[in-house]
C-alpha atoms as a PDB file:
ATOM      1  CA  UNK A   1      16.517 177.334 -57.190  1.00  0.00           C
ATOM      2  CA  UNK A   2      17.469 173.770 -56.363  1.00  0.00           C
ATOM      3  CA  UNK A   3      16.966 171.992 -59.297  1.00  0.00           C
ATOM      4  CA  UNK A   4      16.997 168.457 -57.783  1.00  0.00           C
ATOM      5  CA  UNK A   5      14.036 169.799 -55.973  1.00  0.00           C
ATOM      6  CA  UNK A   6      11.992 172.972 -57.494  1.00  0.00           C
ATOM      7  CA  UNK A   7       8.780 173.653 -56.820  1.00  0.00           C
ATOM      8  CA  UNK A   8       5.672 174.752 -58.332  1.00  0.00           C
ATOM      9  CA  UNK A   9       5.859 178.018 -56.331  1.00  0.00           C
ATOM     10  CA  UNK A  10       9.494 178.099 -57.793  1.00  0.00           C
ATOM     11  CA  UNK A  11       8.242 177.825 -61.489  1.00  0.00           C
ATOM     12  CA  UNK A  12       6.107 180.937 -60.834  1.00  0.00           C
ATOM     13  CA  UNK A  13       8.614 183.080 -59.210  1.00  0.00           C
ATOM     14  CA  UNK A  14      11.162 182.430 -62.536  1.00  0.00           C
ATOM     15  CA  UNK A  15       8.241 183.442 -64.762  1.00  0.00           C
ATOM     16  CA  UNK A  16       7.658 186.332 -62.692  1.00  0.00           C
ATOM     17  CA  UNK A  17      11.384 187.349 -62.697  1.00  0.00           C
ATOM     18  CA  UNK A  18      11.427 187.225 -66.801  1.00  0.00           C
ATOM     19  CA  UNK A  19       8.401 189.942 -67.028  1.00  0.00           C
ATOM     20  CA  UNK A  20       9.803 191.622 -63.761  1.00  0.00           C
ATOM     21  CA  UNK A  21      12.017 192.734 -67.208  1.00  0.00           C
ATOM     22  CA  UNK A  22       9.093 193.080 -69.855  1.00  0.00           C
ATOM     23  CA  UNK A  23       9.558 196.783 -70.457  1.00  0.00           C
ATOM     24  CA  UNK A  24      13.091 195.784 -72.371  1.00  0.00           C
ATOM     25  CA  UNK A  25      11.456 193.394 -74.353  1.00  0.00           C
ATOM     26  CA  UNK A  26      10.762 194.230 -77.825  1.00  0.00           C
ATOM     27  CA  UNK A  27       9.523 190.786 -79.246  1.00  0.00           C
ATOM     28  CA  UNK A  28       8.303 187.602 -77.574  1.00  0.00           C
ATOM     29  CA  UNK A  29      11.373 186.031 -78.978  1.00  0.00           C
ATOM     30  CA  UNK A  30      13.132 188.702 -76.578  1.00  0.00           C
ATOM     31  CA  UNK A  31      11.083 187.046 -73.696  1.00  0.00           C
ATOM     32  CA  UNK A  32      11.914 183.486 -74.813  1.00  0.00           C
ATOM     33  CA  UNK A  33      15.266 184.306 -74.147  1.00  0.00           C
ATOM     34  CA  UNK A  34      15.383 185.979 -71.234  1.00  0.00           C
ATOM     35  CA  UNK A  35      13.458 182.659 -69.755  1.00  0.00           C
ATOM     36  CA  UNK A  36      16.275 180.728 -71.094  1.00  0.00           C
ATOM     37  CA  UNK A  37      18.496 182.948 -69.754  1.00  0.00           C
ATOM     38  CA  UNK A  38      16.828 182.901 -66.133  1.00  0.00           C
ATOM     39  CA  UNK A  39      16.418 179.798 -65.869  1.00  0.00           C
ATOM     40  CA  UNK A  40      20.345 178.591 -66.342  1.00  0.00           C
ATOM     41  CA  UNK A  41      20.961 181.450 -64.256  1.00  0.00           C
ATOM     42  CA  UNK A  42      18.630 180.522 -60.979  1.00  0.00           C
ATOM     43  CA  UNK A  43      19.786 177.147 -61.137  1.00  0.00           C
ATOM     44  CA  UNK A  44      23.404 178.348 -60.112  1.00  0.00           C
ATOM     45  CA  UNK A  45      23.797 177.815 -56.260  1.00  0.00           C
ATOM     46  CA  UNK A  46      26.735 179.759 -54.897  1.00  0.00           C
ATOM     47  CA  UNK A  47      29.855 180.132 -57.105  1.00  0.00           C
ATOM     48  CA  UNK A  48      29.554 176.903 -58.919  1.00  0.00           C
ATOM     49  CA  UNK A  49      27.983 176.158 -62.804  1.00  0.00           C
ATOM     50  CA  UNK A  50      24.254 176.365 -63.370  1.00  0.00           C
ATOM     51  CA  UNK A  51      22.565 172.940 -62.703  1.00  0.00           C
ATOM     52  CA  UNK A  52      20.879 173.400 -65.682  1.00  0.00           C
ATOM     53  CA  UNK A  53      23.352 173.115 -68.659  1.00  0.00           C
ATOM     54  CA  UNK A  54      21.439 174.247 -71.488  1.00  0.00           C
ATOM     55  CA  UNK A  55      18.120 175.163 -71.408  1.00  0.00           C
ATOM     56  CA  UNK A  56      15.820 175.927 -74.688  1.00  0.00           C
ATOM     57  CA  UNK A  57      12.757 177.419 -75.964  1.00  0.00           C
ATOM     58  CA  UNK A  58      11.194 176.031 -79.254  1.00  0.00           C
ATOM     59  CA  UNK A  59       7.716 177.580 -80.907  1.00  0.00           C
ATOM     60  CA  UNK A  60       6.085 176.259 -84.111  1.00  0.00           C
ATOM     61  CA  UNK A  61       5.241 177.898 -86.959  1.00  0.00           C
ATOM     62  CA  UNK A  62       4.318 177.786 -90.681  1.00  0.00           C
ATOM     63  CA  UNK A  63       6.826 178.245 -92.833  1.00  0.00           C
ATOM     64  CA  UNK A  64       5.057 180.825 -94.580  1.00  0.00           C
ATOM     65  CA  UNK A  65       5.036 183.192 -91.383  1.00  0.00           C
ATOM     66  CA  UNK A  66       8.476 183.209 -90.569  1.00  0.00           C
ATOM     67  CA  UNK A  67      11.051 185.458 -91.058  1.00  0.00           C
ATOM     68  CA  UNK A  68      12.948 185.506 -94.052  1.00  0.00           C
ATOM     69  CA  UNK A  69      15.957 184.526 -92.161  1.00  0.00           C
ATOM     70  CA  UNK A  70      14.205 181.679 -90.476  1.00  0.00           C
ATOM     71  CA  UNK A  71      12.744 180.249 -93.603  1.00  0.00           C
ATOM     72  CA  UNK A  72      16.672 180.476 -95.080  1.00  0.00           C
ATOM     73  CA  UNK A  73      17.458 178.334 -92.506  1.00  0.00           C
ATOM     74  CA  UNK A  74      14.805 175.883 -92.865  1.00  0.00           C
ATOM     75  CA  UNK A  75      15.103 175.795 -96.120  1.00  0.00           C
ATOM     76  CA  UNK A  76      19.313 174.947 -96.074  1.00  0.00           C
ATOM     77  CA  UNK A  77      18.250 172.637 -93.696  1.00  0.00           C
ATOM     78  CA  UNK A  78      15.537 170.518 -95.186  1.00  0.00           C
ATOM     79  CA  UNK A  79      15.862 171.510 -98.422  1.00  0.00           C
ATOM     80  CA  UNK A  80      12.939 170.138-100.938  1.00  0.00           C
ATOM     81  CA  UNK A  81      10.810 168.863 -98.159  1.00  0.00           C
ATOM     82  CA  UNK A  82       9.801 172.002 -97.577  1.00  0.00           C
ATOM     83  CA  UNK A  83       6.828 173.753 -98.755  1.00  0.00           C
ATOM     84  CA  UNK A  84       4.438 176.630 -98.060  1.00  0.00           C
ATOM     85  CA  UNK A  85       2.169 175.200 -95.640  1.00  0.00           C
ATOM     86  CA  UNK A  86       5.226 173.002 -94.027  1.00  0.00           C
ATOM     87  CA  UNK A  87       4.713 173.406 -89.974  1.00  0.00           C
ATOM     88  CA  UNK A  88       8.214 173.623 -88.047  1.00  0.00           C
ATOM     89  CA  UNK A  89       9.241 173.835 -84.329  1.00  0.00           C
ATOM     90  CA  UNK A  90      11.469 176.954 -84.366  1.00  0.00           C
ATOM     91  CA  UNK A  91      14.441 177.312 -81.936  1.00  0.00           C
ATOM     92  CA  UNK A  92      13.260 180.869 -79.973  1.00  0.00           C
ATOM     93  CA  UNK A  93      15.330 181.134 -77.114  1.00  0.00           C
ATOM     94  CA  UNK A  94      18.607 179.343 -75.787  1.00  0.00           C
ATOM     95  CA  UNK A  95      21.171 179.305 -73.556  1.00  0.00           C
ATOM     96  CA  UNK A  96      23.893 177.145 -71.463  1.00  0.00           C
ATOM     97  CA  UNK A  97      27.217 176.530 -70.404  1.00  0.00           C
ATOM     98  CA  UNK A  98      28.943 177.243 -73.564  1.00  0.00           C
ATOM     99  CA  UNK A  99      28.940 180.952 -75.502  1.00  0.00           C
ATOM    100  CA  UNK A 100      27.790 179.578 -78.411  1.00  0.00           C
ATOM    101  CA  UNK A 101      24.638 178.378 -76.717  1.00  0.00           C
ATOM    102  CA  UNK A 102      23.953 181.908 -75.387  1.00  0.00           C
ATOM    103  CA  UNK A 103      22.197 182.881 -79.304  1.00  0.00           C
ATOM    104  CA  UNK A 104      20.076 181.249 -81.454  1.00  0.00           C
ATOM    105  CA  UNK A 105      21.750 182.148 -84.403  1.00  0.00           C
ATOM    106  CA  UNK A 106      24.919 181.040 -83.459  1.00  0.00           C
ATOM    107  CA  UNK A 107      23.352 177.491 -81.855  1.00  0.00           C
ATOM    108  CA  UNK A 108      23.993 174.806 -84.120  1.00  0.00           C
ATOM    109  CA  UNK A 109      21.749 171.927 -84.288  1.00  0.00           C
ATOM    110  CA  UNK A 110      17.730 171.711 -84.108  1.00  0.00           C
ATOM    111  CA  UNK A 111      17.617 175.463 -85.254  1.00  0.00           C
ATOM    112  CA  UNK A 112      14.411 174.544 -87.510  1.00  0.00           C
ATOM    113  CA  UNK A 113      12.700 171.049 -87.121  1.00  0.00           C
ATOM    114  CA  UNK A 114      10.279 169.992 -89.360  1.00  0.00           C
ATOM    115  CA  UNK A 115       6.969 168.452 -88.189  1.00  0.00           C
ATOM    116  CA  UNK A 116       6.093 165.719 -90.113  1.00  0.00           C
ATOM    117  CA  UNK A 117       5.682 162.048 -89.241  1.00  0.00           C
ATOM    118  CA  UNK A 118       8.492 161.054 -91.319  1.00  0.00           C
ATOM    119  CA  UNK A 119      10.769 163.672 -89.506  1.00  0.00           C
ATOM    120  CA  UNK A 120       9.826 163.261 -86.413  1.00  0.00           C
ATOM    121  CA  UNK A 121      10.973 159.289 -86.942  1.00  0.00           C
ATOM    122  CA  UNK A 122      14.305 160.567 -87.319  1.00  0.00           C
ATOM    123  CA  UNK A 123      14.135 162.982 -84.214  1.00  0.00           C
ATOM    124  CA  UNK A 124      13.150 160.352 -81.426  1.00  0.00           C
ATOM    125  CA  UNK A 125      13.538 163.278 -78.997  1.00  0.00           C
ATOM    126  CA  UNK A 126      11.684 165.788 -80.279  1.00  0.00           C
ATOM    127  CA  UNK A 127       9.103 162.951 -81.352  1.00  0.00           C
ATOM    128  CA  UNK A 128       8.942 161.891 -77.436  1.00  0.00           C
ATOM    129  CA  UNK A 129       8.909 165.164 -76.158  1.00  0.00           C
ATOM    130  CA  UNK A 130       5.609 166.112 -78.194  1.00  0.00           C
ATOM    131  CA  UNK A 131       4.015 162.028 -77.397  1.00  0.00           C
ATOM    132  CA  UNK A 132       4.814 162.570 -73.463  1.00  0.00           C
ATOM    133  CA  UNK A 133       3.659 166.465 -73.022  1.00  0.00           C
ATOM    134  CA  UNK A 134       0.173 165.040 -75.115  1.00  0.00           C
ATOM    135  CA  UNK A 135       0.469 166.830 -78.586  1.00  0.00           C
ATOM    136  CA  UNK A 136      -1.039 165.255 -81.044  1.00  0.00           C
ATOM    137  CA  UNK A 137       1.095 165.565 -84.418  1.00  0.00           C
ATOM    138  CA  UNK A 138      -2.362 165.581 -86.668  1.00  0.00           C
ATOM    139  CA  UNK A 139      -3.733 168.278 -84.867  1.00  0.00           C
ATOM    140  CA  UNK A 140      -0.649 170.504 -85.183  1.00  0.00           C
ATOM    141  CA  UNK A 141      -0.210 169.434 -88.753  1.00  0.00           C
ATOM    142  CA  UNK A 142      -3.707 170.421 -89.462  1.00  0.00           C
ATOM    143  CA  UNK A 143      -4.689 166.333 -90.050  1.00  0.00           C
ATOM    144  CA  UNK A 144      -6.415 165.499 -87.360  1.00  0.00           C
ATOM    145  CA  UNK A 145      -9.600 162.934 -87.216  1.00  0.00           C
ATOM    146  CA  UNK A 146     -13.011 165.155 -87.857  1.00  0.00           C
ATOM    147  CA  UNK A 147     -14.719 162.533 -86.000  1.00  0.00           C
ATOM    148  CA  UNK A 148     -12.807 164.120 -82.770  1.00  0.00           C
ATOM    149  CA  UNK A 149     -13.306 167.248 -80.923  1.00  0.00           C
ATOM    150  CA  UNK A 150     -10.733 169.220 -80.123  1.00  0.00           C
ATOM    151  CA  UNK A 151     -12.768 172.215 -78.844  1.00  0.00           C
ATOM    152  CA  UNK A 152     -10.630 173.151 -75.713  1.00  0.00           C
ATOM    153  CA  UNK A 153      -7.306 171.875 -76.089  1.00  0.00           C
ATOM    154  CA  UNK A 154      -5.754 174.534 -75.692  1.00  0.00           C
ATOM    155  CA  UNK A 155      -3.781 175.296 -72.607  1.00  0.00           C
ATOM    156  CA  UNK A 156      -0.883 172.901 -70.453  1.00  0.00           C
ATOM    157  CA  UNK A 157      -0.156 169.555 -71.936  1.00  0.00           C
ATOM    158  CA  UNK A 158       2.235 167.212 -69.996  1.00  0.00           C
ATOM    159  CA  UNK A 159       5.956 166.812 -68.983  1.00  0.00           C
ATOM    160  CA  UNK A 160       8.451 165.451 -71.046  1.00  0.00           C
ATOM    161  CA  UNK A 161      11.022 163.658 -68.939  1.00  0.00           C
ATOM    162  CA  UNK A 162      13.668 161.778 -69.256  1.00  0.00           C
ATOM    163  CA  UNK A 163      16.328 160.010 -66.853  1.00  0.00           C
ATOM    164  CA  UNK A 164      18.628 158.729 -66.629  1.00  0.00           C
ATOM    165  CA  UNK A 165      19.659 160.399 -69.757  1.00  0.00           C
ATOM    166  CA  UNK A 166      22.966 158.158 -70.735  1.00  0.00           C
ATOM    167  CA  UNK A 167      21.949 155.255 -72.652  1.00  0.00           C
ATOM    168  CA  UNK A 168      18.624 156.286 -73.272  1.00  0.00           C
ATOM    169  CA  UNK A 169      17.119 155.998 -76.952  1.00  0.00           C
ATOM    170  CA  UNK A 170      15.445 159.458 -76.987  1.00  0.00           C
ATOM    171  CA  UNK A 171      18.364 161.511 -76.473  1.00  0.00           C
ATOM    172  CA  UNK A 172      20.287 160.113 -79.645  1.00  0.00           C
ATOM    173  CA  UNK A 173      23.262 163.175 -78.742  1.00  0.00           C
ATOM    174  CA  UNK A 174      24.916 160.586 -76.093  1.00  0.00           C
ATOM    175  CA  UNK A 175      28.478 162.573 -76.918  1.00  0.00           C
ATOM    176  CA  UNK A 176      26.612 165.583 -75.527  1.00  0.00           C
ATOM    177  CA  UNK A 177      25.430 163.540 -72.285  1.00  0.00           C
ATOM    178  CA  UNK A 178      28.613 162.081 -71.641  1.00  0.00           C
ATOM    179  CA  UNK A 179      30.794 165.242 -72.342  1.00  0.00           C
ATOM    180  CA  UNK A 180      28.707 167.432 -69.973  1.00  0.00           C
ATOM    181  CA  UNK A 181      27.617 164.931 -67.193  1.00  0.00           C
ATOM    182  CA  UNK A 182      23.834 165.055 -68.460  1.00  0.00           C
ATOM    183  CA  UNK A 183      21.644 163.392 -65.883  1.00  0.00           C
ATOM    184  CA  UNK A 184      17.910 164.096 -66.396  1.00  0.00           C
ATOM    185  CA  UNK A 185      16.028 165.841 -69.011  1.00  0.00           C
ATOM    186  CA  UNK A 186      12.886 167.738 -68.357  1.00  0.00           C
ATOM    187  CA  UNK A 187      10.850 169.789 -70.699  1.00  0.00           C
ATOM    188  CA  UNK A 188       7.071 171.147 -71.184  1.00  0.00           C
ATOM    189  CA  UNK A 189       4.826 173.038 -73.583  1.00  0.00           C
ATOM    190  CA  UNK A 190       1.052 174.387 -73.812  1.00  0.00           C
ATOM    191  CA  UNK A 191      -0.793 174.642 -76.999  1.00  0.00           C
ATOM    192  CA  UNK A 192      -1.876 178.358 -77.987  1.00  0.00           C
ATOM    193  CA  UNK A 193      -5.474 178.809 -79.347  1.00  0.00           C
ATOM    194  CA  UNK A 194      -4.691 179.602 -82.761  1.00  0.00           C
ATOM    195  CA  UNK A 195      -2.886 176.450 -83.143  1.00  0.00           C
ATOM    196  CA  UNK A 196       0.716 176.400 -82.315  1.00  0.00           C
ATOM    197  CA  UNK A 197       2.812 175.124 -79.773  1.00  0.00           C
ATOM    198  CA  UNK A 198       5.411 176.478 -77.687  1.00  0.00           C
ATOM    199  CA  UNK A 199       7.724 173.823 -75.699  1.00  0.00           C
ATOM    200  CA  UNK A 200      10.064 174.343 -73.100  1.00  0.00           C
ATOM    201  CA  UNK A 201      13.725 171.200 -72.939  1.00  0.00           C
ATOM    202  CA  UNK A 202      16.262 172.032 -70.194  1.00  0.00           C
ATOM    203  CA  UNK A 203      19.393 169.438 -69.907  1.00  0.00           C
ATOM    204  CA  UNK A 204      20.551 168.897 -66.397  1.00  0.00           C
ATOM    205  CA  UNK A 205      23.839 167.981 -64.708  1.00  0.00           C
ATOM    206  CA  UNK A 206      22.062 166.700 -61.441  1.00  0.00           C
ATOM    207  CA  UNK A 207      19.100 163.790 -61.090  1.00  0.00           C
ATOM    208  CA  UNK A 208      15.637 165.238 -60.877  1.00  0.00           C
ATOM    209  CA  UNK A 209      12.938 162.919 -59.917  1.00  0.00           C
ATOM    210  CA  UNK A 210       9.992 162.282 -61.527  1.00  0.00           C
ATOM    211  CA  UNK A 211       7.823 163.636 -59.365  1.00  0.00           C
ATOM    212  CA  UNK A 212       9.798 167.005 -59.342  1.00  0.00           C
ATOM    213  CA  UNK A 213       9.757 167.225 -63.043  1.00  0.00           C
ATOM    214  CA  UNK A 214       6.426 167.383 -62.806  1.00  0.00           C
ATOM    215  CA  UNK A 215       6.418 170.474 -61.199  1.00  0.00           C
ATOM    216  CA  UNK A 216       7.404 171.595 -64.456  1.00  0.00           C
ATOM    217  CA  UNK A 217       3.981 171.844 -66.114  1.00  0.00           C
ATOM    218  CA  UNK A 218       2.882 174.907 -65.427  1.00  0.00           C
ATOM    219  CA  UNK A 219       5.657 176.740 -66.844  1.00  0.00           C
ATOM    220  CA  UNK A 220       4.614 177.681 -70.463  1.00  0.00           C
ATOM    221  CA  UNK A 221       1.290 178.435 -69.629  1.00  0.00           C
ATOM    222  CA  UNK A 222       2.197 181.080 -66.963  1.00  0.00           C
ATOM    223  CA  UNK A 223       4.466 182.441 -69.773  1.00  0.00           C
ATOM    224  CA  UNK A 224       1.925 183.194 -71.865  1.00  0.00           C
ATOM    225  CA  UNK A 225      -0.299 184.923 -69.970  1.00  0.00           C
ATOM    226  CA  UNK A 226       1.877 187.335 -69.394  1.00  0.00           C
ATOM    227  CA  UNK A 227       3.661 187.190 -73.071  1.00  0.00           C
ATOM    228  CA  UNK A 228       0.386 187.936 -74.880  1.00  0.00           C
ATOM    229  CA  UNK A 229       0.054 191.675 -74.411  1.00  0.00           C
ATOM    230  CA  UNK A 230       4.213 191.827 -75.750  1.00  0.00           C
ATOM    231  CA  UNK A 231       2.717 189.370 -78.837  1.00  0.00           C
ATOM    232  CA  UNK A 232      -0.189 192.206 -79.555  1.00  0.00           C
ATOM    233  CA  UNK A 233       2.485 195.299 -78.963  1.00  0.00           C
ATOM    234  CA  UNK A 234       5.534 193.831 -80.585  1.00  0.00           C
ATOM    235  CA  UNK A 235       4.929 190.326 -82.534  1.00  0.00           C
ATOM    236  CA  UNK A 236       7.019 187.682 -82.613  1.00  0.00           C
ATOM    237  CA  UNK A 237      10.301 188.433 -84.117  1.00  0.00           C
ATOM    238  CA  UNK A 238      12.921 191.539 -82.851  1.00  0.00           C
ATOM    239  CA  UNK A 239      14.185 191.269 -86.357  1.00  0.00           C
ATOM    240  CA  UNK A 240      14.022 189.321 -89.392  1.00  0.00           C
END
């Protein structure tokens, strides 16, 4: 797949090559990895490095829900902000140029992010990526305005994009950009119906155009509907 150029049509044929593999999957989280995995991987042209340099799959979650492991590491990481019914966007799936990308458990860095306004101020990438794909940060957190309806929101939000990504405010990791030759930035999500979110970031060595990252959109929500039936059979988690 050309990044500089991918298609709609080429956003379906990835998802369909991650649950081409669905019968060695033995979590979502397994599936969330192997879309990581595929999509570094179809962005290599010939012999040369993936286009994509590290792509990454985030879901949120209460606190309460997740592993023991996972709430270990939220907890080291945020310490005595968290609290039973703290909401966090969970690191699910990675990979990139460098080994240490490949796992999530040895990925250091936005592992665990808590959602809260006064986090999110801190995280001006995260907080971007969640204004530009259309979440809105009171629904997830369970605040939102009775006044408004929210009956249907589930399903595709937006595109988060960003480019170029040097000098630009919302990726604050500019020793990142500059060591790897980040260009663009492109990223996605869809809301699930029971609440939570599940978001899509891929870093890129070559300039995508807006209207190619927009081609982008489709991507989580094709994921689910074929990760639903591995949620039902399998859950979330391979392990704790």
């Amino acid at each position: 797949m050309n990044l500089a150029n991918f298609t709609e049509r080429d956003i379906e044929a990835v998802v369909n090559e991650v649950f081409a593999q669905k019968q060695a999957f033995h979590s979502v989280e397994d599936a969330y990895q192997q879309l990581a995995k595929t999509l570094v991987d179809v962005c290599k042209l010939s012999d040369k490095e993936s286009d994509l340099i590290l792509s990454r799959v985030y879901h949120s979650f209460d606190y309460a829900l997740l592993p023991d492991s996972l709430q270990q590491v939220a907890s080291d990481i945020w310490k005595d902000k968290i609290h039973e019914d703290s909401k966090l966007l969970v690191l699910t799936g990675t990979y990139g140029q460098e080994p240490a990308w490949r796992d999530r458990l040895t990925s250091q860095g936005h592992k665990a992010i808590l959602l809260s306004q006064e986090t999110l101020e801190d995280i001006p990438m995260v907080s971007r990526l969640l204004q530009q794909i259309g979440f809105d940060v009171g629904v997830l957190l369970g605040k939102a305005d009775p006044s408004v309806s929210y009956g249907g929101i589930a399903g595709t939000f937006g595109v988060f994009y960003v480019s170029p990504a040097l000098g630009s405010p919302y990726i604050p990791a500019q020793d990142f950009v500059t060591k790897y030759g980040v260009k663009s930035v492109i990223g996605t999500g869809v809301m699930l119906p029971q609440g939570d979110i599940s978001a899509y970031i891929g870093f890129s060595r070559v300039v995508i155009e807006d209207k190619t990252a927009s081609n982008i959109a489709s991507l989580m929500s094709l994921f689910w509907q074929n990760a639903y039936l591995i949620l039902e059979e399998h859950g979330m988690f391979t392990s704790n």
